[in-house]
C-alpha atoms as a PDB file:
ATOM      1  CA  UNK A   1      91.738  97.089 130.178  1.00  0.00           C
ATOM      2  CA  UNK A   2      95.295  96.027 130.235  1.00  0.00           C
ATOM      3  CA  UNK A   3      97.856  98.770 130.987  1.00  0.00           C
ATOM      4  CA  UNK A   4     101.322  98.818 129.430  1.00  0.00           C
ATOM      5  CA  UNK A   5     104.237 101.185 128.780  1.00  0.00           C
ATOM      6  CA  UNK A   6     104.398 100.809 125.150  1.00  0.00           C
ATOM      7  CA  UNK A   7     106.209 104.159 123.177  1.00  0.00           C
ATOM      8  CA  UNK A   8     103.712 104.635 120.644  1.00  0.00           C
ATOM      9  CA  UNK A   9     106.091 106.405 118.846  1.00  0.00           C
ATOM     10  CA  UNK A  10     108.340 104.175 118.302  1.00  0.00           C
ATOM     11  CA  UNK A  11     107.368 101.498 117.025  1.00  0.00           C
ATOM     12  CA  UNK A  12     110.184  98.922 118.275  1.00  0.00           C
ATOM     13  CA  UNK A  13     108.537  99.288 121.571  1.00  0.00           C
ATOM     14  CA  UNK A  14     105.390  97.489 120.158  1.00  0.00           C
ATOM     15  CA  UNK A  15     104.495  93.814 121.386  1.00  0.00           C
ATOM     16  CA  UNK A  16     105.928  90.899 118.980  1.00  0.00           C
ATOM     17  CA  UNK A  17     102.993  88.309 117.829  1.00  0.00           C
ATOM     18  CA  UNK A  18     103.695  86.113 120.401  1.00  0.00           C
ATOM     19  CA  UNK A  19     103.174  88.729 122.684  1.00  0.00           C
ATOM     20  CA  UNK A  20      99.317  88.996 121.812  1.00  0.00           C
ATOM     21  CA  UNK A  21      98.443  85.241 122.158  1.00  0.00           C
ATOM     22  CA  UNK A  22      98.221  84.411 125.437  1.00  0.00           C
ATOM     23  CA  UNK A  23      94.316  85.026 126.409  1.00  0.00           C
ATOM     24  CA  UNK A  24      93.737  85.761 122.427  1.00  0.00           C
ATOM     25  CA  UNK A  25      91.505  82.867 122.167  1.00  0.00           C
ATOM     26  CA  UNK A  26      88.727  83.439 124.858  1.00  0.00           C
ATOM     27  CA  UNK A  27      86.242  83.838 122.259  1.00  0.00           C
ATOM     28  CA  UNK A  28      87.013  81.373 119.903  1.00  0.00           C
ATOM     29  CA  UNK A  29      84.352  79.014 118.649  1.00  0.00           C
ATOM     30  CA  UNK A  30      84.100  75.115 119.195  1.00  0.00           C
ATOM     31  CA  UNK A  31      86.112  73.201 117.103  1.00  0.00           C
ATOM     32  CA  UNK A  32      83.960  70.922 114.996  1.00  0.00           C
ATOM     33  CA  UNK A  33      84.694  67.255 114.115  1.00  0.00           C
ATOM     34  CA  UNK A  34      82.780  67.757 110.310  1.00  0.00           C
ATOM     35  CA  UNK A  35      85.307  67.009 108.328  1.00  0.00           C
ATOM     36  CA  UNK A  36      87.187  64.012 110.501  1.00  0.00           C
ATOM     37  CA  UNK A  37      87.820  60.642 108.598  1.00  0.00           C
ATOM     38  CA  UNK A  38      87.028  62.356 104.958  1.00  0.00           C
ATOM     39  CA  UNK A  39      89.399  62.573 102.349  1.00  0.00           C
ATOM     40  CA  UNK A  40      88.470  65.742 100.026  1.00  0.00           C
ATOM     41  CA  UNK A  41      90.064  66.639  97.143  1.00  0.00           C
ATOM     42  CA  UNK A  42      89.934  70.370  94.919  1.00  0.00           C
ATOM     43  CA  UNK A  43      91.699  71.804  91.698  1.00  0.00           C
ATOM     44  CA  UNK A  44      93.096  75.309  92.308  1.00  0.00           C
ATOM     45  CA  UNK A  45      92.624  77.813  89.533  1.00  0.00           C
ATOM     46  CA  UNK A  46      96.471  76.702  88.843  1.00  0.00           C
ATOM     47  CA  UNK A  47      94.586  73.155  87.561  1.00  0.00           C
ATOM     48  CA  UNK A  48      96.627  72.041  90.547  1.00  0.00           C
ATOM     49  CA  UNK A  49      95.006  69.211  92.823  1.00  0.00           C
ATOM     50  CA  UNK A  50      95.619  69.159  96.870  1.00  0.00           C
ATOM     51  CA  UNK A  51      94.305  66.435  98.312  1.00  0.00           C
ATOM     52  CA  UNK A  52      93.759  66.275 101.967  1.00  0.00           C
ATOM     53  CA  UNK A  53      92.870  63.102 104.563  1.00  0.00           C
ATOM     54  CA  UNK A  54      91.959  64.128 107.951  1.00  0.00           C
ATOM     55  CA  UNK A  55      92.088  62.582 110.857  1.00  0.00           C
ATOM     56  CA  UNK A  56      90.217  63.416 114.317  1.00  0.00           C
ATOM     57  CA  UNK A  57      93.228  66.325 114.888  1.00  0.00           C
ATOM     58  CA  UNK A  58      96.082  65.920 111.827  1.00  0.00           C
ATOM     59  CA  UNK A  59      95.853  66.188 108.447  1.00  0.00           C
ATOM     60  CA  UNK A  60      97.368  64.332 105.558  1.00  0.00           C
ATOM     61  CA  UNK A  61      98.037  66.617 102.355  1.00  0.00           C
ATOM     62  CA  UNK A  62      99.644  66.688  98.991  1.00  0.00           C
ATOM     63  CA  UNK A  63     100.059  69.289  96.312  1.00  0.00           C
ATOM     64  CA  UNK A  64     100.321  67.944  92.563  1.00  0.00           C
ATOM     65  CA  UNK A  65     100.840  71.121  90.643  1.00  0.00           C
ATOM     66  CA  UNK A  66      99.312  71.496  87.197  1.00  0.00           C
ATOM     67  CA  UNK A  67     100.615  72.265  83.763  1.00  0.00           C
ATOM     68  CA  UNK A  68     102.005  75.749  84.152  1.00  0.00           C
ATOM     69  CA  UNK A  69     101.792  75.779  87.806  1.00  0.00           C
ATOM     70  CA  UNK A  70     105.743  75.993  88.893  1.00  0.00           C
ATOM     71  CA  UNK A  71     105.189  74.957  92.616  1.00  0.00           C
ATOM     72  CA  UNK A  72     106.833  71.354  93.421  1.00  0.00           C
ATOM     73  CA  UNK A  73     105.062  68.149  94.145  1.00  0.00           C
ATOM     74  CA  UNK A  74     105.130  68.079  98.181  1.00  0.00           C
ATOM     75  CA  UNK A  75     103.453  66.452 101.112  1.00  0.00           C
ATOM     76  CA  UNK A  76     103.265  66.468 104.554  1.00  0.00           C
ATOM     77  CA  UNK A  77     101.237  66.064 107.875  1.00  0.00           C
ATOM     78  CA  UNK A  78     100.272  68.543 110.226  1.00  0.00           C
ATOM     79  CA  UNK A  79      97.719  69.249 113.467  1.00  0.00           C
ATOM     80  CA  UNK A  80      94.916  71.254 112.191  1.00  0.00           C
ATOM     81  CA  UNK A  81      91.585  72.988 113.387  1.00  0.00           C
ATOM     82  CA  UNK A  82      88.387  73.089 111.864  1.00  0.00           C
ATOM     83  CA  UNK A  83      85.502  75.092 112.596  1.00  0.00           C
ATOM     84  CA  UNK A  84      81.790  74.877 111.489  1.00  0.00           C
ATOM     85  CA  UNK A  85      80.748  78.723 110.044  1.00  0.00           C
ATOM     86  CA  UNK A  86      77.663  77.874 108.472  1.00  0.00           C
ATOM     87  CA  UNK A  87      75.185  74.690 107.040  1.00  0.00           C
ATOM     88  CA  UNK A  88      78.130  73.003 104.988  1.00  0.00           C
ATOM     89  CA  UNK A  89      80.744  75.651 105.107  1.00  0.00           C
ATOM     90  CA  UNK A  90      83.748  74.370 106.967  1.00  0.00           C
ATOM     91  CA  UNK A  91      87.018  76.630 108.020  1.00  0.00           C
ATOM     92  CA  UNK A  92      90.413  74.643 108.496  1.00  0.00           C
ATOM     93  CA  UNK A  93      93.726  76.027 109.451  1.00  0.00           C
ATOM     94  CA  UNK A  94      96.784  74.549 109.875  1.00  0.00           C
ATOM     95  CA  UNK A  95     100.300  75.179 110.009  1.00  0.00           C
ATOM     96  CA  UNK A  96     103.254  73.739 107.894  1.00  0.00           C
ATOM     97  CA  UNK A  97     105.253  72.980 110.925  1.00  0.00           C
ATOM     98  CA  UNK A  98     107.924  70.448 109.777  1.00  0.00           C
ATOM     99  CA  UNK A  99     108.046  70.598 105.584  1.00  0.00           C
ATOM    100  CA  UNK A 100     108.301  74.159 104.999  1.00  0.00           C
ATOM    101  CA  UNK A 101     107.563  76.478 108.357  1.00  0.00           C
ATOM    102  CA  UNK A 102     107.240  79.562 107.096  1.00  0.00           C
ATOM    103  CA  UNK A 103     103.737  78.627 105.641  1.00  0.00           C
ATOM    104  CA  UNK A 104     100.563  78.480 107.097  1.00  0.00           C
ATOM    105  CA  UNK A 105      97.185  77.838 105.057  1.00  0.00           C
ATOM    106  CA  UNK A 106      93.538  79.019 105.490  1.00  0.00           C
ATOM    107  CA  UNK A 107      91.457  76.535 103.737  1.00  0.00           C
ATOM    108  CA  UNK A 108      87.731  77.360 103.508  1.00  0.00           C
ATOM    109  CA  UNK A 109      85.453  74.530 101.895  1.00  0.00           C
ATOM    110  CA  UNK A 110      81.474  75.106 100.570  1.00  0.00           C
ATOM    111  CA  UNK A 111      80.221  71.373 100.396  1.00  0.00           C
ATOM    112  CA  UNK A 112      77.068  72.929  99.459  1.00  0.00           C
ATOM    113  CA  UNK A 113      78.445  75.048  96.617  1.00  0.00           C
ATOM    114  CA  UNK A 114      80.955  72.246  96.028  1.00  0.00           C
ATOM    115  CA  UNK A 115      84.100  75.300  95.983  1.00  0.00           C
ATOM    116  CA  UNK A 116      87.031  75.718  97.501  1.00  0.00           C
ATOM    117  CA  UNK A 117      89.270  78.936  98.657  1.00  0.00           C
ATOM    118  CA  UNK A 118      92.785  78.377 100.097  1.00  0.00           C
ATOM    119  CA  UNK A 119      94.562  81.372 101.353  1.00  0.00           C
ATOM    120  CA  UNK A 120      98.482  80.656 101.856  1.00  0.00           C
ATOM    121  CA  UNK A 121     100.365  82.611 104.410  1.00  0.00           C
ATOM    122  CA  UNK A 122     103.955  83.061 103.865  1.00  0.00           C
ATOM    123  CA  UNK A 123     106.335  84.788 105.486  1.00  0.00           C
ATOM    124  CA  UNK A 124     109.411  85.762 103.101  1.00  0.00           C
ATOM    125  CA  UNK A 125     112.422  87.395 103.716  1.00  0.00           C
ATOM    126  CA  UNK A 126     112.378  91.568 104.373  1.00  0.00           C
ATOM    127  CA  UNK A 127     111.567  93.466 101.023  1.00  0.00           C
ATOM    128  CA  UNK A 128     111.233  97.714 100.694  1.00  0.00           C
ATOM    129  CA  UNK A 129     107.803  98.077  99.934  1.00  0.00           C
ATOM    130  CA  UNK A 130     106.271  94.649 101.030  1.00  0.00           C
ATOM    131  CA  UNK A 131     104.858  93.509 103.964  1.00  0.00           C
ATOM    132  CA  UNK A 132     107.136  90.427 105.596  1.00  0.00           C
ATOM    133  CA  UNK A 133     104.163  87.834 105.481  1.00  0.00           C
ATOM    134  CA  UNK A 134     101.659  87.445 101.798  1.00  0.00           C
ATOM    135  CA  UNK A 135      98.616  86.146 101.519  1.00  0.00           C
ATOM    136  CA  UNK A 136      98.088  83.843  97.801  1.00  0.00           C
ATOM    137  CA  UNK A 137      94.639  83.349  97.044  1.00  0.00           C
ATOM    138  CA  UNK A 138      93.192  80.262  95.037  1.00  0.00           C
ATOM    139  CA  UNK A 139      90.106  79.467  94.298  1.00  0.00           C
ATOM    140  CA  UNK A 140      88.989  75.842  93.684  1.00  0.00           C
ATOM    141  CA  UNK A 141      86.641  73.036  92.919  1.00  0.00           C
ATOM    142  CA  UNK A 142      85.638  69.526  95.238  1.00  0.00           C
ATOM    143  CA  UNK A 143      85.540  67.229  93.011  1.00  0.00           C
ATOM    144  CA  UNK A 144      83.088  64.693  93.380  1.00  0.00           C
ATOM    145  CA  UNK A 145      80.534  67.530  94.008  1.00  0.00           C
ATOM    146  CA  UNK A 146      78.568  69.945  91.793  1.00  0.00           C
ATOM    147  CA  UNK A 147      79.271  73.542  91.289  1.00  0.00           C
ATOM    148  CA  UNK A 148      76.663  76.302  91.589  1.00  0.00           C
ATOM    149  CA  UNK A 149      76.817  79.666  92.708  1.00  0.00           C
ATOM    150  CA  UNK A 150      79.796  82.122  92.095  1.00  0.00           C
ATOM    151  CA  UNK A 151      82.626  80.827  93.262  1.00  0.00           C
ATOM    152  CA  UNK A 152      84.402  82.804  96.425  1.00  0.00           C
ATOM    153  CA  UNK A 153      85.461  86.211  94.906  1.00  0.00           C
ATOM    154  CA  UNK A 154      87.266  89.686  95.900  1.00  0.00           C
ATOM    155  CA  UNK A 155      84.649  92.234  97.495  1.00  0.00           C
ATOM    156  CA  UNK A 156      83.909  95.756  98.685  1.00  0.00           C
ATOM    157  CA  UNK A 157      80.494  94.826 100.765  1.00  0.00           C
ATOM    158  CA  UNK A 158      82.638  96.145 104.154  1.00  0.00           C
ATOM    159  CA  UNK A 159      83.558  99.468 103.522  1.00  0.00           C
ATOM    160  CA  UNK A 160      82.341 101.885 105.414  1.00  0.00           C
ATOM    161  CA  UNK A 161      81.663  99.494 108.230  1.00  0.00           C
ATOM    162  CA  UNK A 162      83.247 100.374 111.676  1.00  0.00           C
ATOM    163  CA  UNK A 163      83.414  97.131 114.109  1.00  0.00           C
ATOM    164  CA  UNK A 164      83.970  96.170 117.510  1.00  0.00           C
ATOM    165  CA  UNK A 165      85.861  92.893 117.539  1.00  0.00           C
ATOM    166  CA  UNK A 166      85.869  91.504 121.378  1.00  0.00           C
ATOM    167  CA  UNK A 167      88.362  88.231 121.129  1.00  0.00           C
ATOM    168  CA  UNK A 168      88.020  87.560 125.132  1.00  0.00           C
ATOM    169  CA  UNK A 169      87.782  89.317 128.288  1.00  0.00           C
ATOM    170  CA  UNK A 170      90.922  91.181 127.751  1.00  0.00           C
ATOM    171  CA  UNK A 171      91.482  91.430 123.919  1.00  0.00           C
ATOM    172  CA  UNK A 172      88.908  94.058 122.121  1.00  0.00           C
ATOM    173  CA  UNK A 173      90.052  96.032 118.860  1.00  0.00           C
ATOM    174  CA  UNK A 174      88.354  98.469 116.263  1.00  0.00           C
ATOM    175  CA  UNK A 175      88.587  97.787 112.874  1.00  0.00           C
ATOM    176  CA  UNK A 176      87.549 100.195 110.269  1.00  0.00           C
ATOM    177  CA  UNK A 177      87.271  98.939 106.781  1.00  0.00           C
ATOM    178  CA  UNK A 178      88.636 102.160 104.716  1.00  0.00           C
ATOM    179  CA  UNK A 179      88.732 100.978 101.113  1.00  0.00           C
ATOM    180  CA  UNK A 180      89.636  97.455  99.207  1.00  0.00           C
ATOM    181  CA  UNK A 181      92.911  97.223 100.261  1.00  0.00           C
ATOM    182  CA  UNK A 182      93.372  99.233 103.878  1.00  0.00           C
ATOM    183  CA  UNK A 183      91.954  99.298 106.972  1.00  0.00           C
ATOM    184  CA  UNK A 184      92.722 100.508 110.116  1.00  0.00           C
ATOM    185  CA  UNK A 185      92.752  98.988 113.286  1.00  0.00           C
ATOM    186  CA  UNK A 186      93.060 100.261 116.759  1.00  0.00           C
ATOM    187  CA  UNK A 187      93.452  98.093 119.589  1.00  0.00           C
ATOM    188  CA  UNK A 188      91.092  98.959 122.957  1.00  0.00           C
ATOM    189  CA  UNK A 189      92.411  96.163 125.270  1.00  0.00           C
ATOM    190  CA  UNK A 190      94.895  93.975 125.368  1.00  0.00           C
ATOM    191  CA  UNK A 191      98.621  93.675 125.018  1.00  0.00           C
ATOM    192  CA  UNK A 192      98.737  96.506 122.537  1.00  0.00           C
ATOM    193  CA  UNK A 193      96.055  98.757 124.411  1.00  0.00           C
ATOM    194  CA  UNK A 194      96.110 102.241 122.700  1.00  0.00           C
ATOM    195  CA  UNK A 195      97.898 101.014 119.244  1.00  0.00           C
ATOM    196  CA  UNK A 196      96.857 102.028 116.106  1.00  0.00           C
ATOM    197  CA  UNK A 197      97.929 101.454 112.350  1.00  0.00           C
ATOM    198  CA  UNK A 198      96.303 101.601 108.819  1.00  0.00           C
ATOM    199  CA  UNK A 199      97.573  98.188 106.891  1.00  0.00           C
ATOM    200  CA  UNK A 200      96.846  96.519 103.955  1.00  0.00           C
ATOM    201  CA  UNK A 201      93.800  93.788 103.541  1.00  0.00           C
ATOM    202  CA  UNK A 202      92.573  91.515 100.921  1.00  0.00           C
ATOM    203  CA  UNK A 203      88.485  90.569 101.301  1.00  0.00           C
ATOM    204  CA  UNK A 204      86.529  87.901  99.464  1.00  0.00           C
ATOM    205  CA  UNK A 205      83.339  86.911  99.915  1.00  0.00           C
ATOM    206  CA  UNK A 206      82.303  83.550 100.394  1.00  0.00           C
ATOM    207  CA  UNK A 207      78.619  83.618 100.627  1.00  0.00           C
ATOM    208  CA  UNK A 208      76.307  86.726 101.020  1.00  0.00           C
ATOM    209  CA  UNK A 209      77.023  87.817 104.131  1.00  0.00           C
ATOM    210  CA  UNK A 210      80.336  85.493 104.619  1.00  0.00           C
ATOM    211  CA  UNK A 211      83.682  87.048 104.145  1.00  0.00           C
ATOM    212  CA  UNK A 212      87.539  86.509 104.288  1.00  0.00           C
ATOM    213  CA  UNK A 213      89.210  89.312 106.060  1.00  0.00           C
ATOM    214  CA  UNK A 214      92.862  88.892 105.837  1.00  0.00           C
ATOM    215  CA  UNK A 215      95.030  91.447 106.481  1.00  0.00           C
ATOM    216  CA  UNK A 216      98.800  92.084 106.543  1.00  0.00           C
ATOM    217  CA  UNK A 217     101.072  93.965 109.422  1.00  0.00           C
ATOM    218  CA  UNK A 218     103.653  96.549 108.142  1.00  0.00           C
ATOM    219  CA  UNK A 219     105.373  97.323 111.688  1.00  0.00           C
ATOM    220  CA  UNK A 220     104.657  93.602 113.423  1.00  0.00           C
ATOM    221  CA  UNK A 221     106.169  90.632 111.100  1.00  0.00           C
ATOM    222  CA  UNK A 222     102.342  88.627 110.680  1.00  0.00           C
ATOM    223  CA  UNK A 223      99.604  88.631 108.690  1.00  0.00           C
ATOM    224  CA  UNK A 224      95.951  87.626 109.725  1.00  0.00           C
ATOM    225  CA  UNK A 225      93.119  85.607 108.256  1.00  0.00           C
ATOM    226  CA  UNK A 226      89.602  85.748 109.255  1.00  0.00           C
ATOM    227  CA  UNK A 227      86.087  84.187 108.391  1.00  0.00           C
ATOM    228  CA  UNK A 228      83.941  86.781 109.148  1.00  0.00           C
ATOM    229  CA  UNK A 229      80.203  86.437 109.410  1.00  0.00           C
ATOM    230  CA  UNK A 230      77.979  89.448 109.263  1.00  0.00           C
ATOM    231  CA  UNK A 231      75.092  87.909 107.959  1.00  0.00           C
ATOM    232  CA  UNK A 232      73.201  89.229 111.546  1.00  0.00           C
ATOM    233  CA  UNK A 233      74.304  92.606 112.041  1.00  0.00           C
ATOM    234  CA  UNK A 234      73.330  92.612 115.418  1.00  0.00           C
ATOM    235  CA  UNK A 235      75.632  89.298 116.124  1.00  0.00           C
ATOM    236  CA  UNK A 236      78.470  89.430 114.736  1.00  0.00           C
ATOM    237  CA  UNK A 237      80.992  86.557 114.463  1.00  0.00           C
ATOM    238  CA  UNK A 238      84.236  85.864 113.386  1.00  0.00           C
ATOM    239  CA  UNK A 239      86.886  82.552 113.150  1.00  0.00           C
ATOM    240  CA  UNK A 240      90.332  83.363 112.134  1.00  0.00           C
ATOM    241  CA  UNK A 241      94.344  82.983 112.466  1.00  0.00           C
ATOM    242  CA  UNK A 242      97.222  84.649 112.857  1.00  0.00           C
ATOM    243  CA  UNK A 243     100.939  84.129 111.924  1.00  0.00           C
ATOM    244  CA  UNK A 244     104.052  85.680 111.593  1.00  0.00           C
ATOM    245  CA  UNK A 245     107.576  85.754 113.320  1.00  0.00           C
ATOM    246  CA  UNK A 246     107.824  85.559 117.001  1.00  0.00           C
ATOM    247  CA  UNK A 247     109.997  88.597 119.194  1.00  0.00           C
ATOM    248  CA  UNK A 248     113.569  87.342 118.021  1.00  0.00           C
ATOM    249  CA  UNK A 249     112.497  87.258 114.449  1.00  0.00           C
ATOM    250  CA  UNK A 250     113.653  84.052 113.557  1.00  0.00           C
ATOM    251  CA  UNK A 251     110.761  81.184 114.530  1.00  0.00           C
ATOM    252  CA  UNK A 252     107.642  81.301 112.704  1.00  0.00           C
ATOM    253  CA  UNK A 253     104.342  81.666 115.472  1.00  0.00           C
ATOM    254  CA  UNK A 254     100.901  80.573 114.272  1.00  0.00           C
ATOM    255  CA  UNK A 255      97.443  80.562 116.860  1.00  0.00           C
ATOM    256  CA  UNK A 256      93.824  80.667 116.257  1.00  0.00           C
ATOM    257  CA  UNK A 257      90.933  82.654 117.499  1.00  0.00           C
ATOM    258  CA  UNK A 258      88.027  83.642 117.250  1.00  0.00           C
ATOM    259  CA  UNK A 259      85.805  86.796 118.354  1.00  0.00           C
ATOM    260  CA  UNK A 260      82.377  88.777 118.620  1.00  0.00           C
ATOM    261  CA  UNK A 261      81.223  91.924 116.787  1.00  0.00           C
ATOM    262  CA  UNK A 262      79.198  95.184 116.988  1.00  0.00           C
ATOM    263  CA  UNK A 263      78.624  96.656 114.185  1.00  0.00           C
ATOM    264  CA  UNK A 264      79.452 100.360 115.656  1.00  0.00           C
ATOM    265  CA  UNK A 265      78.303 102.146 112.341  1.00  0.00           C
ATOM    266  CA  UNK A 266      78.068 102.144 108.452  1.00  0.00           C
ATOM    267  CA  UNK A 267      79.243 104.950 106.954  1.00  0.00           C
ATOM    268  CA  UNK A 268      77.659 105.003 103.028  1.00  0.00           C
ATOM    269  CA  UNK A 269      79.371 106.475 100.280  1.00  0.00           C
ATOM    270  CA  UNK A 270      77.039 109.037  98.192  1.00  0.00           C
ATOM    271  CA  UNK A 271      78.366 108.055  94.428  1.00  0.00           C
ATOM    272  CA  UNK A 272      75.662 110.135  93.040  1.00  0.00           C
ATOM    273  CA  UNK A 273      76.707 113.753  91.970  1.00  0.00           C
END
């Protein structure tokens, strides 16, 4: 376990995100290669289509906003990473690096369900009552494939659950999933060994069993999003991002990783009187 010197009292003392990257990604998966030389397209629930074109490690996008939808018509290219979470279910994450840096996105695609859900990071400027970095959520559709099945919607399936998330040799962290919009995590090794903080979080579920996690720092300037699998509650996996400012507060910082779980326990709620 790493050792530090960390006030945990005062909370300016506590590592900046870039801080926690190095060794973060021991555990991540494989990246996969799935969704090299496609071009896919979705409407957002804004009627907005985003049209991507990948290559083997960038990505070509555009955003045409829809009637009502007051975000400009932009484009860009960036380097992304796409991993393989289950039989046609595809995470991407990338990282507007040169158009507008202070967004990242989280793109999850169902080629079997023929849905989309895009989760945009972005980090704004300091607000009383507001963490720095939001999360938007948008649901979509691929066109050129059918719909079935509920499209990817807000949850409650992990509360109650208390997990061991081990990212590598030296990263491990408890998260306890309190109710739909908190959790609290403390971290066991790592950079931040002995930390601890309740924070908001936002979770949808993709398939049964298949969840986003993301989840937004009040102290630390970053925001994380996470596919997490818990479909074998004996294995558990998870693929995510994080992103936020780095120590001087100034230049955006965006990494992947990825991690194992343990389900530790399940507490159930009694809602019978």
């Amino acid at each position: 376990m790493t050792t530090n010197s960390i006030d945990f009292s005062d909370t300016r003392t506590w590592p900046p995100l870039d801080g926690l990257a190095p060794g973060f990604d021991g555990n991540k998966a494989v990246r996969s290669s799935s969704v090299a030389g496609r071009d896919i397209v979705f409407t957002n629930s804004h009627g907005s289509r985003v049209s991507h074109r990948f290559g083997t490690a960038t990505v070509e996008w555009s955003y045409e906003p829809g009637p009502g939808d007051p975000h400009p018509v932009i484009s860009g290219t960036d380097d992304y990473e796409a991993f393989d979470v289950a039989e046609g279910l595809v995470y991407i994450q990338f990282h507007h690096r040169d158009d507008v840096p202070n967004t990242a996105v989280s793109l999850v695609l169902d080629f079997d369900h023929g849905r989309s859900l895009a989760i945009v990071s972005t980090i704004g400027d300091p607000a009383e009552g507001r963490t720095r970095v939001q999360h938007n959520f948008l649901q979509g559709r691929i066109e050129g494939l059918e719909t079935r099945g509920p499209e990817p919607a807000p949850t409650t399936a992990l509360l109650g659950r208390r997990v061991l998330w081990t990212y590598s040799d030296d990263h491990s962290y408890e998260h306890v999933y309190l109710g739909p919009h908190s959790y609290t995590w403390h971290c066991l090794a790592g950079p931040a060994a002995g930390l601890a903080d309740t924070d908001e979080c936002t979770t949808y579920q993709l398939r049964p069993g298949i969840y986003v996690f993301a989840s937004r720092e009040k102290v630390t300037p970053c925001a994380s999003v996470t596919i997490a699998d818990h479909r074998d509650i004996t294995s558990l996996r998870s693929y995510g991002a994080l992103f936020g400012l780095d120590e001087t507060g100034e230049l955006p910082t965006h990494f992947t990783f990825g991690a194992v779980g343990e389900l530790l326990s399940h507490t159930v709620r009694n809602t019978h009187s």
